[in-house]
Protein backbone atom coordinates (compact mmCIF):
# COMPACT_ATOMS: atom_id res chain seq x y z
CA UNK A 1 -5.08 8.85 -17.05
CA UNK A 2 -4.53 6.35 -14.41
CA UNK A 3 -2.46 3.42 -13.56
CA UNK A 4 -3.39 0.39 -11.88
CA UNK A 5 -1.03 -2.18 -10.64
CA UNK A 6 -0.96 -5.02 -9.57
CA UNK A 7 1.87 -7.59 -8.11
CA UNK A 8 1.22 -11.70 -7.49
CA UNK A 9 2.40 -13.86 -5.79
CA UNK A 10 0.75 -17.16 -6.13
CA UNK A 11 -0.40 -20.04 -4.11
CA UNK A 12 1.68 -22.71 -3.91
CA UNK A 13 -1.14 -24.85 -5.03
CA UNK A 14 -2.26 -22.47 -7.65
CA UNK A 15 -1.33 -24.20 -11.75
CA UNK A 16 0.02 -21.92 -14.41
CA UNK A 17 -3.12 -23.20 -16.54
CA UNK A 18 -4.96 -21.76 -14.06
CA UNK A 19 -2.89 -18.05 -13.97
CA UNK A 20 -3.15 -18.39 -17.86
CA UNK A 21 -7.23 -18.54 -17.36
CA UNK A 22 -6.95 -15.01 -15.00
CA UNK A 23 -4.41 -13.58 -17.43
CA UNK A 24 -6.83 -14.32 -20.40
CA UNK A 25 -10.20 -12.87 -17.98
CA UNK A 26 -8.30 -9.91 -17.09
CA UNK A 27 -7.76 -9.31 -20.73
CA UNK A 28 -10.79 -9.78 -21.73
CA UNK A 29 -12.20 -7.06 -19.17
CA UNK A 30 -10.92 -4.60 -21.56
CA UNK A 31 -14.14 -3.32 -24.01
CA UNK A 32 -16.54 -4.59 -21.28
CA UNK A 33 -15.65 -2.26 -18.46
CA UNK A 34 -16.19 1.57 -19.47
CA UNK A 35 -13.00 3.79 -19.06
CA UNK A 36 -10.51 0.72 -19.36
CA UNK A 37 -8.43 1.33 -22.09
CA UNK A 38 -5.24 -1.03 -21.29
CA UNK A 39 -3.93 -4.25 -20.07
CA UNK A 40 -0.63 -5.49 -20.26
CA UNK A 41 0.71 -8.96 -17.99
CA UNK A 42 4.15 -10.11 -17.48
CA UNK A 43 6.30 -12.78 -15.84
CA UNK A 44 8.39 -11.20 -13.75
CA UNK A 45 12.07 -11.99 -14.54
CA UNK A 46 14.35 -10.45 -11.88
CA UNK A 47 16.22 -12.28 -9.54
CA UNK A 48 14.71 -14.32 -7.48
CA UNK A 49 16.14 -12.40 -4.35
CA UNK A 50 14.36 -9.05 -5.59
CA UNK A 51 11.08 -10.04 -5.88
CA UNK A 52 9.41 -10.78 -2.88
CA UNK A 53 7.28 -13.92 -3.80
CA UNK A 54 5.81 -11.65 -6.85
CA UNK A 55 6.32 -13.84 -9.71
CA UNK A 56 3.41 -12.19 -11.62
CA UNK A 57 2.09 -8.64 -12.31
CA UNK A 58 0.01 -6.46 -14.50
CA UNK A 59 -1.09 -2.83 -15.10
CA UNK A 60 -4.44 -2.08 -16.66
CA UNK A 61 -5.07 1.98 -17.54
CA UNK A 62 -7.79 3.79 -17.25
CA UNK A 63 -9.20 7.60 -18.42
CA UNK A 64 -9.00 8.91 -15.03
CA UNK A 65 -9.75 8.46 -11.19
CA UNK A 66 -13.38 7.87 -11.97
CA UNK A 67 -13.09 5.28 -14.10
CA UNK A 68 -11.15 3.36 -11.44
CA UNK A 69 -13.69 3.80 -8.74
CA UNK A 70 -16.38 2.57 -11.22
CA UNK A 71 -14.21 -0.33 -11.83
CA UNK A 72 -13.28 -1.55 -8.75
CA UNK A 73 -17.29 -2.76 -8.42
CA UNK A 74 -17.92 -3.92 -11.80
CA UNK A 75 -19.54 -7.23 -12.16
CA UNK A 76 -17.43 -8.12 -14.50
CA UNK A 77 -13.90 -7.15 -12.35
CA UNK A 78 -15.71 -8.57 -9.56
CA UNK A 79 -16.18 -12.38 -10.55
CA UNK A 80 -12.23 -12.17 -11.73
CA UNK A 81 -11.32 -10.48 -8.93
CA UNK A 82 -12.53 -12.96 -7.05
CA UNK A 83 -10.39 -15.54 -8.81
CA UNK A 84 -6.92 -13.56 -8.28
CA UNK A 85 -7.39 -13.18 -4.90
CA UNK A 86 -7.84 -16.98 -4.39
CA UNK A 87 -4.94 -18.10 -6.79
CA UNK A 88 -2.77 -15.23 -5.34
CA UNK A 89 -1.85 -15.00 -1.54
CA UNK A 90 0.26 -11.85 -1.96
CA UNK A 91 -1.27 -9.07 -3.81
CA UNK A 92 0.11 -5.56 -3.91
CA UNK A 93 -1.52 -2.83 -5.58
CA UNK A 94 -0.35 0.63 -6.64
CA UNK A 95 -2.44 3.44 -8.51
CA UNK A 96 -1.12 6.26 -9.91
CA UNK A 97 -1.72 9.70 -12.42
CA UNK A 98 0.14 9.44 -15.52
């Protein structure tokens, strides 16, 4: 199984209604995308002075390494990918085997 995460910082421009539509798009990715089995989002909560601008985050999993490269191009991912990376100016992103 894989990992994928992701950490947000947002636009200073960007609204929390809409983050709360890319939360609810990401989420719904899950059943339309083959080999994504997972998605959790949170606020994230610790001090100020640890996070770097990264107010947001979220991990999705996967079945394996495949699954993640036939992801990344996905229609679906794609037109909400789009939409993170113009809400978000920082975007980190880590991948890993569980």
């Amino acid at each position: 199984m894989v990992r994928h995460i992701l950490l947000l910082a947002p636009n200073p421009d960007t609204t929390p209604s809409q983050i709360e539509q890319i939360r609810e798009e990401l989420a719904a990715l899950v059943g339309q995308i083959p080999g994504l089995l997972d998605f959790n989002w949170g606020v994230n909560f610790a001090a100020p002075e640890r996070r770097g601008g990264f107010d947001y985050g979220f991990t999705m999993d996967l079945v394996d390494r495949q699954a993640l490269v036939a992801y990344a191009p996905h229609p679906a991912h794609q037109t909400v990918a789009a939409k993170v990376r113009a809400a978000f100016g920082g975007i980190v992103v880590l991948d890993f085997e569980l």
